[in-house]
C-alpha atoms as a PDB file:
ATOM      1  CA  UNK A   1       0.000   0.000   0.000  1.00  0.00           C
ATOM      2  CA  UNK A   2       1.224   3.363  -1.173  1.00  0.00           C
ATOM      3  CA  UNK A   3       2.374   5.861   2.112  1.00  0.00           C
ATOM      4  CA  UNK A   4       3.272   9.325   2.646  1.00  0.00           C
ATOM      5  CA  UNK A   5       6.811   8.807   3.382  1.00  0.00           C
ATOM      6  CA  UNK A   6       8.842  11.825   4.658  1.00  0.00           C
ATOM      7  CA  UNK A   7      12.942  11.191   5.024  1.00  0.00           C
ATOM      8  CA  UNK A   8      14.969  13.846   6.131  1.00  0.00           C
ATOM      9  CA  UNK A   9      19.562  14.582   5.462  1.00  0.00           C
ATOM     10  CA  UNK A  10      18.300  13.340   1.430  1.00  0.00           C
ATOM     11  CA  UNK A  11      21.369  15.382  -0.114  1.00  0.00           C
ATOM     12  CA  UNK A  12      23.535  12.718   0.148  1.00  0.00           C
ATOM     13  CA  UNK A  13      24.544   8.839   0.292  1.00  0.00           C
ATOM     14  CA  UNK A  14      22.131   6.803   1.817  1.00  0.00           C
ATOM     15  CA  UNK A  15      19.244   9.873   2.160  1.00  0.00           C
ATOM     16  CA  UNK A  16      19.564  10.009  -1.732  1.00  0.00           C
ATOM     17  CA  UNK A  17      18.972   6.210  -1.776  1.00  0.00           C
ATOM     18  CA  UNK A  18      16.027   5.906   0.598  1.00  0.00           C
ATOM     19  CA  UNK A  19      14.326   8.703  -1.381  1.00  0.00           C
ATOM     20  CA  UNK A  20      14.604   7.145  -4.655  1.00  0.00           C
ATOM     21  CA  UNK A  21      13.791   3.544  -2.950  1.00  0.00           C
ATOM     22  CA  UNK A  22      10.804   4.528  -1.708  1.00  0.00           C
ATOM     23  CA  UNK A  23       9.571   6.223  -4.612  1.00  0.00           C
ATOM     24  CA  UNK A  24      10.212   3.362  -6.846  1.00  0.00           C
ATOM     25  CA  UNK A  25       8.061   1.144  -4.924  1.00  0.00           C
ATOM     26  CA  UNK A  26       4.985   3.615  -5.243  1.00  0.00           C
ATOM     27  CA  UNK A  27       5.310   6.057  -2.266  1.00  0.00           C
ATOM     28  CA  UNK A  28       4.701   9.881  -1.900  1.00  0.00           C
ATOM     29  CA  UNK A  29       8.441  11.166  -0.863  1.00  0.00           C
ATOM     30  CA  UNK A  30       8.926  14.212   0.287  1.00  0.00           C
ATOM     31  CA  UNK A  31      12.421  14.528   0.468  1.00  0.00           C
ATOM     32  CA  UNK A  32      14.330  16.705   2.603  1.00  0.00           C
ATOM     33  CA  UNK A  33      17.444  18.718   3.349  1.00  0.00           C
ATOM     34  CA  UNK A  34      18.624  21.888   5.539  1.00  0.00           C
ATOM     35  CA  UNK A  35      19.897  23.547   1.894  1.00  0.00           C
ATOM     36  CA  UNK A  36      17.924  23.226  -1.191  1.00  0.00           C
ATOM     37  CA  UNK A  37      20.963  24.244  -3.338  1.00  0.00           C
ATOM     38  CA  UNK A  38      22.390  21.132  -2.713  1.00  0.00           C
ATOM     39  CA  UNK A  39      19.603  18.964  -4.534  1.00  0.00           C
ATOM     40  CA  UNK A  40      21.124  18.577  -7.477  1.00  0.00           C
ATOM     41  CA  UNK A  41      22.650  14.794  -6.636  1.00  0.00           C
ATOM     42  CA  UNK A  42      18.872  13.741  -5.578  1.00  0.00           C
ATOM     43  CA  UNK A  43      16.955  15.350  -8.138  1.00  0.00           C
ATOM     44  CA  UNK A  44      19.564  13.809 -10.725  1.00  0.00           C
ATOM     45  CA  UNK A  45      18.894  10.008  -8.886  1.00  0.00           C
ATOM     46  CA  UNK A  46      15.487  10.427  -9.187  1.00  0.00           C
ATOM     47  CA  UNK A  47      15.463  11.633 -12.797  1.00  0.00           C
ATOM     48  CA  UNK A  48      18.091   8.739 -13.758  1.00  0.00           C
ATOM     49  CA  UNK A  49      15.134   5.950 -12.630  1.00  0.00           C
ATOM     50  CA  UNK A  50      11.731   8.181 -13.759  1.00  0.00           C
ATOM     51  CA  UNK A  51      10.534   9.224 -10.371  1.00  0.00           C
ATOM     52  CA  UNK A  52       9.004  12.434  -8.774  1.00  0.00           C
ATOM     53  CA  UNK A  53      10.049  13.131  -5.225  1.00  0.00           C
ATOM     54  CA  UNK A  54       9.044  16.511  -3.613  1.00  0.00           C
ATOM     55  CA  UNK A  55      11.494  18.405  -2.261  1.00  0.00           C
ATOM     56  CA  UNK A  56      11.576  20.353   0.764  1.00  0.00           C
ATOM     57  CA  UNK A  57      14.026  22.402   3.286  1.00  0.00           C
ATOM     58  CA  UNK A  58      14.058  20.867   6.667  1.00  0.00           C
ATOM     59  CA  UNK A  59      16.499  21.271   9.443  1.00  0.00           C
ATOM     60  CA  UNK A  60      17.214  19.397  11.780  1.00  0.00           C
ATOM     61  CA  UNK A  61      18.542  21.596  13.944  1.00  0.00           C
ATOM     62  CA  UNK A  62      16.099  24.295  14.039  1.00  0.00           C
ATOM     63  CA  UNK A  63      12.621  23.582  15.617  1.00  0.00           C
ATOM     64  CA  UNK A  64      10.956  26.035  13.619  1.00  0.00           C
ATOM     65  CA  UNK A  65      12.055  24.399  10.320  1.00  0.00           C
ATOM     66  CA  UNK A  66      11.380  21.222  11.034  1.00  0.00           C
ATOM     67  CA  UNK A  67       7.624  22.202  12.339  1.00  0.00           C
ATOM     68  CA  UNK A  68       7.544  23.341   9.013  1.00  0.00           C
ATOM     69  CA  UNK A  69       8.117  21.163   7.022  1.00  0.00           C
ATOM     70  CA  UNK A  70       5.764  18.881   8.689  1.00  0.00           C
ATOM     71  CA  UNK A  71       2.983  21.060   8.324  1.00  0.00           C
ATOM     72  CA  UNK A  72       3.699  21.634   4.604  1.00  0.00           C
ATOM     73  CA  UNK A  73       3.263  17.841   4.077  1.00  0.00           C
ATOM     74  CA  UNK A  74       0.016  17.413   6.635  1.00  0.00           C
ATOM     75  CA  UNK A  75      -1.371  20.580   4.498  1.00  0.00           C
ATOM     76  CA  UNK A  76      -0.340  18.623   1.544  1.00  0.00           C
ATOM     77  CA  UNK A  77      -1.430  14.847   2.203  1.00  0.00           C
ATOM     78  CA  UNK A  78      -3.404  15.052   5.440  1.00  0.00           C
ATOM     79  CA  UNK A  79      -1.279  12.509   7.134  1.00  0.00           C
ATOM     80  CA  UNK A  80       2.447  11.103   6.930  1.00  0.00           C
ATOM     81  CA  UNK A  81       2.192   7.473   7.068  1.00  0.00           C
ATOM     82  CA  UNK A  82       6.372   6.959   7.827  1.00  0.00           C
ATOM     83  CA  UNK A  83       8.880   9.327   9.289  1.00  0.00           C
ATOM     84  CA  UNK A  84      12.324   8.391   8.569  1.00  0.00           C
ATOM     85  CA  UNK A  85      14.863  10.365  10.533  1.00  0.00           C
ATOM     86  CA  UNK A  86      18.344   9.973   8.282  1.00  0.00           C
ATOM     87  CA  UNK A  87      20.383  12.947   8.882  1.00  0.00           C
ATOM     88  CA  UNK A  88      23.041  12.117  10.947  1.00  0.00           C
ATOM     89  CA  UNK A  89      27.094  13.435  11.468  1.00  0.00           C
ATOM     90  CA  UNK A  90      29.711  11.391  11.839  1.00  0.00           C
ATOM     91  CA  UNK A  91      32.787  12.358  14.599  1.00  0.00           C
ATOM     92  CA  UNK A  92      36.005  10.968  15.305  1.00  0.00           C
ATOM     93  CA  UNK A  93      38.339  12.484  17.945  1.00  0.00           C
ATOM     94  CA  UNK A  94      38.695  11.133  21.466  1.00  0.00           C
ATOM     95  CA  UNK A  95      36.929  13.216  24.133  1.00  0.00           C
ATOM     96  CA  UNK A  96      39.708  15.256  25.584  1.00  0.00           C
ATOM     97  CA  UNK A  97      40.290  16.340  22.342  1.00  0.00           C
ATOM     98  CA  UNK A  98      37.267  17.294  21.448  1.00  0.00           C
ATOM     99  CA  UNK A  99      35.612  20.615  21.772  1.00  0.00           C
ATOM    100  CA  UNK A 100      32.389  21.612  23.623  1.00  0.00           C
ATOM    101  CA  UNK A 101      31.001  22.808  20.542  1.00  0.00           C
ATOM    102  CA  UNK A 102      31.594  20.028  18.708  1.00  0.00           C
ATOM    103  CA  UNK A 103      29.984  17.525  20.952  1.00  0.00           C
ATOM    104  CA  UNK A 104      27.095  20.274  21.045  1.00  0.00           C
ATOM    105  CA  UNK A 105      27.024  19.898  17.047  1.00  0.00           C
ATOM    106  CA  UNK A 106      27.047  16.165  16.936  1.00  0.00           C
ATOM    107  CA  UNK A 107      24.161  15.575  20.507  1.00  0.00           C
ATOM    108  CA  UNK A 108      21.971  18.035  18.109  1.00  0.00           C
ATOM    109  CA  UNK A 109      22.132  16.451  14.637  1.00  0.00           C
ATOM    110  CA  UNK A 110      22.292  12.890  15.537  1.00  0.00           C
ATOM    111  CA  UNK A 111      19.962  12.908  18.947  1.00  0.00           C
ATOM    112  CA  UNK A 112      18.368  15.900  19.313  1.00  0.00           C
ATOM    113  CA  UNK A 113      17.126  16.285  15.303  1.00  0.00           C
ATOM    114  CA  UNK A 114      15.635  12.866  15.738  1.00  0.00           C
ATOM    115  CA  UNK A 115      13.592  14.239  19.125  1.00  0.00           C
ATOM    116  CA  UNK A 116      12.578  17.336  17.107  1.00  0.00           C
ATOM    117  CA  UNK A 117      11.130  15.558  14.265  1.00  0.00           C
ATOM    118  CA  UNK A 118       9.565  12.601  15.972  1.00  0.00           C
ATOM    119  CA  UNK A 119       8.390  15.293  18.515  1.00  0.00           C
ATOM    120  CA  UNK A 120       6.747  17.498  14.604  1.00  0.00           C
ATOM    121  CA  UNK A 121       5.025  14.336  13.481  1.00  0.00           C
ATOM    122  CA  UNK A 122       3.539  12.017  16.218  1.00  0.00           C
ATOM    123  CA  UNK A 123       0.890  13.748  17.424  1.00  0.00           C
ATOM    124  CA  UNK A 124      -0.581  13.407  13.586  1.00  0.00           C
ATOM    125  CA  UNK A 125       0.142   9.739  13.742  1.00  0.00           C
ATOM    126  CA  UNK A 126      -1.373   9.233  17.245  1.00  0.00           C
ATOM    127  CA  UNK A 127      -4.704  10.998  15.926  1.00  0.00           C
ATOM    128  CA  UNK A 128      -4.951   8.774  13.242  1.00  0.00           C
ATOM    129  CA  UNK A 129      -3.687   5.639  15.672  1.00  0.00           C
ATOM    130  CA  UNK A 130      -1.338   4.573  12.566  1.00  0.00           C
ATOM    131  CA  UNK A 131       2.236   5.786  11.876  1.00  0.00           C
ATOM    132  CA  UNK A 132       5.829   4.694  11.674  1.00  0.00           C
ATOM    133  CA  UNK A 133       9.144   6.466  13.325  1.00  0.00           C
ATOM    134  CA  UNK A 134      12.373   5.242  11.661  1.00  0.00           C
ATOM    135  CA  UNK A 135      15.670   6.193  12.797  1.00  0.00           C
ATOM    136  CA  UNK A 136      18.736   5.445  11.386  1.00  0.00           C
ATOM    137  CA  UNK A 137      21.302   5.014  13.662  1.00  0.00           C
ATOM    138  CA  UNK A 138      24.397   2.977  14.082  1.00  0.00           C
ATOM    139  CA  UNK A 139      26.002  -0.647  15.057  1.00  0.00           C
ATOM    140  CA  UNK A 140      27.780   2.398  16.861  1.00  0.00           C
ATOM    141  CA  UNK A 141      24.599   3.153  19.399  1.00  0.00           C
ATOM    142  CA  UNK A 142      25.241  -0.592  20.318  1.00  0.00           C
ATOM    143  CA  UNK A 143      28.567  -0.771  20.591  1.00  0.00           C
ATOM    144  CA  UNK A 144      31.431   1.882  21.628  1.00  0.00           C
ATOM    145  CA  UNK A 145      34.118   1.957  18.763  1.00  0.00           C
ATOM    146  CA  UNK A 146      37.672   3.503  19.423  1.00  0.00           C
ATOM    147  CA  UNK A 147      37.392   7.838  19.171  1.00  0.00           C
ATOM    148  CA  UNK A 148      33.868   7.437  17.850  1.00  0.00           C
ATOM    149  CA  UNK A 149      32.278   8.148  21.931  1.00  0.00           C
ATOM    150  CA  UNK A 150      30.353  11.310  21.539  1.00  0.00           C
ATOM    151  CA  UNK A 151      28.932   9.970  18.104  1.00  0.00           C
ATOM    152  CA  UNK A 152      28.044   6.725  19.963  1.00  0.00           C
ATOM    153  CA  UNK A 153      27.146   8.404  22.794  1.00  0.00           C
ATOM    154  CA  UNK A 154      24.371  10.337  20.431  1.00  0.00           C
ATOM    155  CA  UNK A 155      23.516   7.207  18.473  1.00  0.00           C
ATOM    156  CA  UNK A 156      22.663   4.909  22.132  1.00  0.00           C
ATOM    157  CA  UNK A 157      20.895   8.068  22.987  1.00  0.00           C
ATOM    158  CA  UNK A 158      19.101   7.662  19.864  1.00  0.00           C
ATOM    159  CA  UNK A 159      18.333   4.241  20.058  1.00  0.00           C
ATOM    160  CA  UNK A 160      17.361   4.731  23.815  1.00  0.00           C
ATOM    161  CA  UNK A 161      14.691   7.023  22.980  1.00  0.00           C
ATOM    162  CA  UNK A 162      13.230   4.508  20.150  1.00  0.00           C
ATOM    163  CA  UNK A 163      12.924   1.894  22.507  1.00  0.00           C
ATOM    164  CA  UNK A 164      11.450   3.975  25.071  1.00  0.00           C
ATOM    165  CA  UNK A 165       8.995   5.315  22.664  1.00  0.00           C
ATOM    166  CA  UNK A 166       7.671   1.923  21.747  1.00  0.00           C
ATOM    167  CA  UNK A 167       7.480   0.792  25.240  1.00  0.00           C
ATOM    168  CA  UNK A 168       4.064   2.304  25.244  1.00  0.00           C
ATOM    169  CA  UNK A 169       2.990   4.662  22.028  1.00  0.00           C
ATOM    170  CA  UNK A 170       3.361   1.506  19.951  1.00  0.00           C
ATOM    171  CA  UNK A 171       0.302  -0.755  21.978  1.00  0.00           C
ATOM    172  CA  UNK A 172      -1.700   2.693  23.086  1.00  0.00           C
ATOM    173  CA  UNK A 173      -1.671   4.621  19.861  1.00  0.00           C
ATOM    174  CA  UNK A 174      -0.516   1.915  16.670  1.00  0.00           C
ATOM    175  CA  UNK A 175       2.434   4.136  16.043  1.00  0.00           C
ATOM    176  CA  UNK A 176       5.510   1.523  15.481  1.00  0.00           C
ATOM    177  CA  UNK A 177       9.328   2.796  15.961  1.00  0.00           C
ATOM    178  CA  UNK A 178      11.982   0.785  14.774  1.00  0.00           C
ATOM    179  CA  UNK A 179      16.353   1.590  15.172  1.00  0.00           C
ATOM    180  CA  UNK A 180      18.050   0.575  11.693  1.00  0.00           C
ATOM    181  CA  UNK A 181      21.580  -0.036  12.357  1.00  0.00           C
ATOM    182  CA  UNK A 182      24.321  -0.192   9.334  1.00  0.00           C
ATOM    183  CA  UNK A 183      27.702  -0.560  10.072  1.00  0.00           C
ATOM    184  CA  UNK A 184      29.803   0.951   7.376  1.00  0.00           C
ATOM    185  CA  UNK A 185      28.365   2.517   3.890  1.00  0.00           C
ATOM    186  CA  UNK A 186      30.418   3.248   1.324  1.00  0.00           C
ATOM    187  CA  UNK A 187      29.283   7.047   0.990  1.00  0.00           C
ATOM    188  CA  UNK A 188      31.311   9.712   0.842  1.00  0.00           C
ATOM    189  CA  UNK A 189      30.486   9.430   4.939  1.00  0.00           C
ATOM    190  CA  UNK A 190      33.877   8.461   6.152  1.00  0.00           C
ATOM    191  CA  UNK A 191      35.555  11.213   3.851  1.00  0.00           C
ATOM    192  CA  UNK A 192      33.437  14.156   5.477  1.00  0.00           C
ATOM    193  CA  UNK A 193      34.823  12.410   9.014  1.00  0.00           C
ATOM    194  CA  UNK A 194      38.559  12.815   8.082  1.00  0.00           C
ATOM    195  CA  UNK A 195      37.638  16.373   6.589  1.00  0.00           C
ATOM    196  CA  UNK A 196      36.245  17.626  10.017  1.00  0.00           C
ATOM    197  CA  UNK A 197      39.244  15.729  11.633  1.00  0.00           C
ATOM    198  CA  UNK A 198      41.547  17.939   9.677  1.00  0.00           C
ATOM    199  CA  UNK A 199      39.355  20.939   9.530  1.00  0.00           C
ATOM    200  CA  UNK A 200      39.204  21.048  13.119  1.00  0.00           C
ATOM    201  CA  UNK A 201      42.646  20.758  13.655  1.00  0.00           C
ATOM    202  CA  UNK A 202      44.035  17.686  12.496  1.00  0.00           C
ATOM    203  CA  UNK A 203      45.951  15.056  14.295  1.00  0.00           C
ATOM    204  CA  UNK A 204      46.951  16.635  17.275  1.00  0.00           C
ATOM    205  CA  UNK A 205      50.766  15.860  18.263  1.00  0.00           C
ATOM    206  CA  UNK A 206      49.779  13.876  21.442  1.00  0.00           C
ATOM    207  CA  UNK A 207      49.737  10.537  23.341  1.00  0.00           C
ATOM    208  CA  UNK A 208      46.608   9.592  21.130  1.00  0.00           C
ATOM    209  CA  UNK A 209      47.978   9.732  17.819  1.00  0.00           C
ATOM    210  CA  UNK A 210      49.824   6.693  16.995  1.00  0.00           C
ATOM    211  CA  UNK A 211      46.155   4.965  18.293  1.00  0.00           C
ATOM    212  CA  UNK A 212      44.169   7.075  15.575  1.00  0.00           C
ATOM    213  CA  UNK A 213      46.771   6.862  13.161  1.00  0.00           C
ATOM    214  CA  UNK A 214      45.838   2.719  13.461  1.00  0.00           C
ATOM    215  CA  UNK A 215      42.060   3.431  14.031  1.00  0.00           C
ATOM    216  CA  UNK A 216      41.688   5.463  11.043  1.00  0.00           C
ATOM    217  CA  UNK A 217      44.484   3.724   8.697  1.00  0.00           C
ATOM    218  CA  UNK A 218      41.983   0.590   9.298  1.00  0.00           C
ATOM    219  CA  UNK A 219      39.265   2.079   8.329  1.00  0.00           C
ATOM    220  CA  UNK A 220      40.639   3.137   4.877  1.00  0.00           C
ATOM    221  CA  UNK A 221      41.651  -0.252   4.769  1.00  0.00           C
ATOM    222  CA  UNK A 222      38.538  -2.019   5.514  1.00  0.00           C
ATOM    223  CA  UNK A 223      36.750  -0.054   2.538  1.00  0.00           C
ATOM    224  CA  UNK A 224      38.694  -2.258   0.317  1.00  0.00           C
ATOM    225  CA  UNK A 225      37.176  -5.423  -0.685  1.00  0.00           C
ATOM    226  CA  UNK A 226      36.054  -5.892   3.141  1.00  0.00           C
ATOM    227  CA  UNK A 227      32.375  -7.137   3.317  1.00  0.00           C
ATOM    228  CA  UNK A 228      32.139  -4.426   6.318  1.00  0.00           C
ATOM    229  CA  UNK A 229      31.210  -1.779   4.085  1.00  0.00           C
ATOM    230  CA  UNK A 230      27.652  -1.898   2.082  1.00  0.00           C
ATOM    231  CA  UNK A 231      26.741   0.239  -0.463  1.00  0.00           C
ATOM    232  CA  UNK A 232      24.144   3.524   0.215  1.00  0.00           C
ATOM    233  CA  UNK A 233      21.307   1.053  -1.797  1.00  0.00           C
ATOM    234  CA  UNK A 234      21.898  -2.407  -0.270  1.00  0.00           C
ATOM    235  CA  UNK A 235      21.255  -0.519   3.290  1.00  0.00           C
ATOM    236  CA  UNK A 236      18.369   1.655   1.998  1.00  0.00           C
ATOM    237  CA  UNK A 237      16.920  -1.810   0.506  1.00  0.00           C
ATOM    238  CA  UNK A 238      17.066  -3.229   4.193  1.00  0.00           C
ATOM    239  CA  UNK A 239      15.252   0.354   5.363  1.00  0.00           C
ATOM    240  CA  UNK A 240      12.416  -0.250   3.045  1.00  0.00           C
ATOM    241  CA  UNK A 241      12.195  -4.182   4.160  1.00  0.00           C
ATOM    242  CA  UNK A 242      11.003  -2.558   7.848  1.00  0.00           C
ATOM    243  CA  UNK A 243       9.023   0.376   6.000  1.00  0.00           C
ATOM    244  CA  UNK A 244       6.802  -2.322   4.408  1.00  0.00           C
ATOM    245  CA  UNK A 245       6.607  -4.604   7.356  1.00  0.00           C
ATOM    246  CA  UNK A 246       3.374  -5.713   8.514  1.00  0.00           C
ATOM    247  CA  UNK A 247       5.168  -6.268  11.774  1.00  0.00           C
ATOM    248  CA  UNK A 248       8.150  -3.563  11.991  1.00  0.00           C
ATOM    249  CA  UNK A 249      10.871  -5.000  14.042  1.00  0.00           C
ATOM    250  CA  UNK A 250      12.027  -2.405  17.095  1.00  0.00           C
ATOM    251  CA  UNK A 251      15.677  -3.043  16.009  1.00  0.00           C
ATOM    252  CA  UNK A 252      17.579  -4.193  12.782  1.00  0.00           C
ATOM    253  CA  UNK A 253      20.828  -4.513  11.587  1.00  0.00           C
ATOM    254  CA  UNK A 254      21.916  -4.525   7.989  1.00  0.00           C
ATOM    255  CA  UNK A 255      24.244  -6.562   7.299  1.00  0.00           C
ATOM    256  CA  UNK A 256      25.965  -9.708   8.645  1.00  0.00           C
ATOM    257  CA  UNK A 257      28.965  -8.088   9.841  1.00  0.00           C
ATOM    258  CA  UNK A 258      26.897  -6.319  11.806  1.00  0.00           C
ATOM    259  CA  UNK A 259      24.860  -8.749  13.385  1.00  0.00           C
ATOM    260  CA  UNK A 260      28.164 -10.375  14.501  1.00  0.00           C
ATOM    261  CA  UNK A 261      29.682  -7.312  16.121  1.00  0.00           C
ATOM    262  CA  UNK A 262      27.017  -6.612  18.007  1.00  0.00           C
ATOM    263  CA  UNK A 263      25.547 -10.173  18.984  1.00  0.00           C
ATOM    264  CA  UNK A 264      26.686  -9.965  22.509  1.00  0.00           C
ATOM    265  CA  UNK A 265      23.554  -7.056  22.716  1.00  0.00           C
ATOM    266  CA  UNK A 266      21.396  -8.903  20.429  1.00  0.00           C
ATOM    267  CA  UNK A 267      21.408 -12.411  20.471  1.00  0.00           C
ATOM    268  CA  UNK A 268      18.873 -13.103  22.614  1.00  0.00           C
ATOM    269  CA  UNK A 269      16.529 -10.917  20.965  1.00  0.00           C
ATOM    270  CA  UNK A 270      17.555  -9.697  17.747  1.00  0.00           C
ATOM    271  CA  UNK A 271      14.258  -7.723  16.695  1.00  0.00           C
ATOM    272  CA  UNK A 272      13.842  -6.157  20.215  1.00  0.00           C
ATOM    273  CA  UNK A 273      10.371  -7.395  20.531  1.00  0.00           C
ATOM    274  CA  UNK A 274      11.330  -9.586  23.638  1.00  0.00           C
ATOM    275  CA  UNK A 275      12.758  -6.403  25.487  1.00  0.00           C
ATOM    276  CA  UNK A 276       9.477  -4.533  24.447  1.00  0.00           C
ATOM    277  CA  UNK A 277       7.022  -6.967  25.678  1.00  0.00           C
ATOM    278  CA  UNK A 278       9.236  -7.187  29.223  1.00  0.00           C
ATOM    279  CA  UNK A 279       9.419  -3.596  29.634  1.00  0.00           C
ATOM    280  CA  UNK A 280       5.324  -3.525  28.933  1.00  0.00           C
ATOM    281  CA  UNK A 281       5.061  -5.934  31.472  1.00  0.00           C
ATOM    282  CA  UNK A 282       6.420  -4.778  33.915  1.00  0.00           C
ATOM    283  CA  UNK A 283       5.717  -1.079  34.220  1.00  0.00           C
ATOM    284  CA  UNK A 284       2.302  -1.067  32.208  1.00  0.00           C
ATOM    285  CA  UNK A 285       0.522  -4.531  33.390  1.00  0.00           C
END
């Protein structure tokens, strides 16, 4: 069945991907991003398969924006069916090196622009008792990963809030939430990482170095021929698997390698759905 499906961060990578996904398989996009002049990759995607997506300005980090944007769609369509919160920063520098503004930067994309839209769209959903709140996080908001802390700090925030959220909007109001968790995509993701490492001052001269000079010299390694890395599609293919679930799983990985880095969390209960049914058990019996 065809849905309203808004995504937001579609300027790049996997945004782009979802978008175009989505569309394909007979949705209403609206696509967004915080600067319109940067559509030209999406609206070029789109045009290269024969789809319409509308386009519209949405930050993530501005309350008024994203308030916005959601009305412009509810004026539009008179609902929004799925919410998929995609824009997201990545950050690598250990915490003593890292400045208060930056950890500001990357709490507000990657946690707090989830909140704000979430916050935009469910009362809509919980009027019409039907809705669906993805967030893309990380394998990293399972697992802490060398100099990645604040970003996995804002990613388990992320996925904190998700699971919290379906602990008892899901079986009062219909509205389902579900975590999707990639591990690497082969986007131009990582590169924008190493640019704000060196834009914000490079490799500082310090005990910490020779460890990020492994961390990161491994991670240009693994892109090569290393079945860590998926591409922006194969992950956005997995993101419209639990967009067209009849039953959306509360967590889900996307790949194998990340199902076996994170099994010690997940083993027991890979979809989340045990956790969910405890948690309503024993605080709403």
């Amino acid at each position: 069945m065809a849905k309203v499906v808004l995504v937001t961060g579609t300027s790049t990578g996997l945004g782009i991907s979802i978008a175009v996904q989505a569309a394909q398989q007979g949705h209403k996009v609206y696509a967004s991003m915080r600067n319109l002049d940067k559509r030209e990759l999406l609206d070029a995607a789109a045009k290269e398969v024969g789809v319409s997506l509308e386009v519209l300005p949405l930050d993530v980090q501005n309350t008024d924006s994203v308030n916005a944007a959601v009305k412009q769609v509810i004026d539009a369509e008179g609902h929004i069916d799925t919410l998929i919160n995609n824009a997201g920063a990545g950050f690598v520098r250990s915490t003593e090196q890292a400045s208060e503004e930056d950890i500001q930067w990357i709490m507000d994309v990657n946690f707090m622009g989830v909140v704000r839209c979430t916050k935009a769209v469910v009362p809509h959903m919980r009027e019409r008792r039907s809705g669906h709140i993805v967030t893309v996080t990380s394998v990293g908001g399972l697992v802490g990963q060398p100099f990645n802390e604040i970003y996995c700090a804002a990613k388990f925030a992320a996925e904190g809030f998700t699971e919290a959220m379906a602990s008892y909007i899901t079986p009062s109001f219909g509205i389902n939430f579900t975590s999707v968790e990639p591990g690497g995509i082969a986007t131009e993701f990582v590169n924008n990482v190493l640019q704000h490492v060196e834009g914000s001052g490079g490799m500082l001269e310090d005990e910490y170095l020779p460890i990020l000079q492994q961390y990161i010299g491994g991670s240009q390694d693994r892109q090569d021929g290393s079945d860590i890395y998926q591409t922006a599609d194969e992950v956005a293919a997995v993101i419209m698997d639990v967009v067209n679930a009849q039953e959306p799983p509360i967590r889900a990985r996307t790949s194998k390698w990340g199902e076996e880095l994170t099994q010690f969390k997940t083993g027991a209960d890979p979809d989340g759905k045990k956790q969910q049914a405890a948690v309503i058990e024993q605080f709403l019996s």
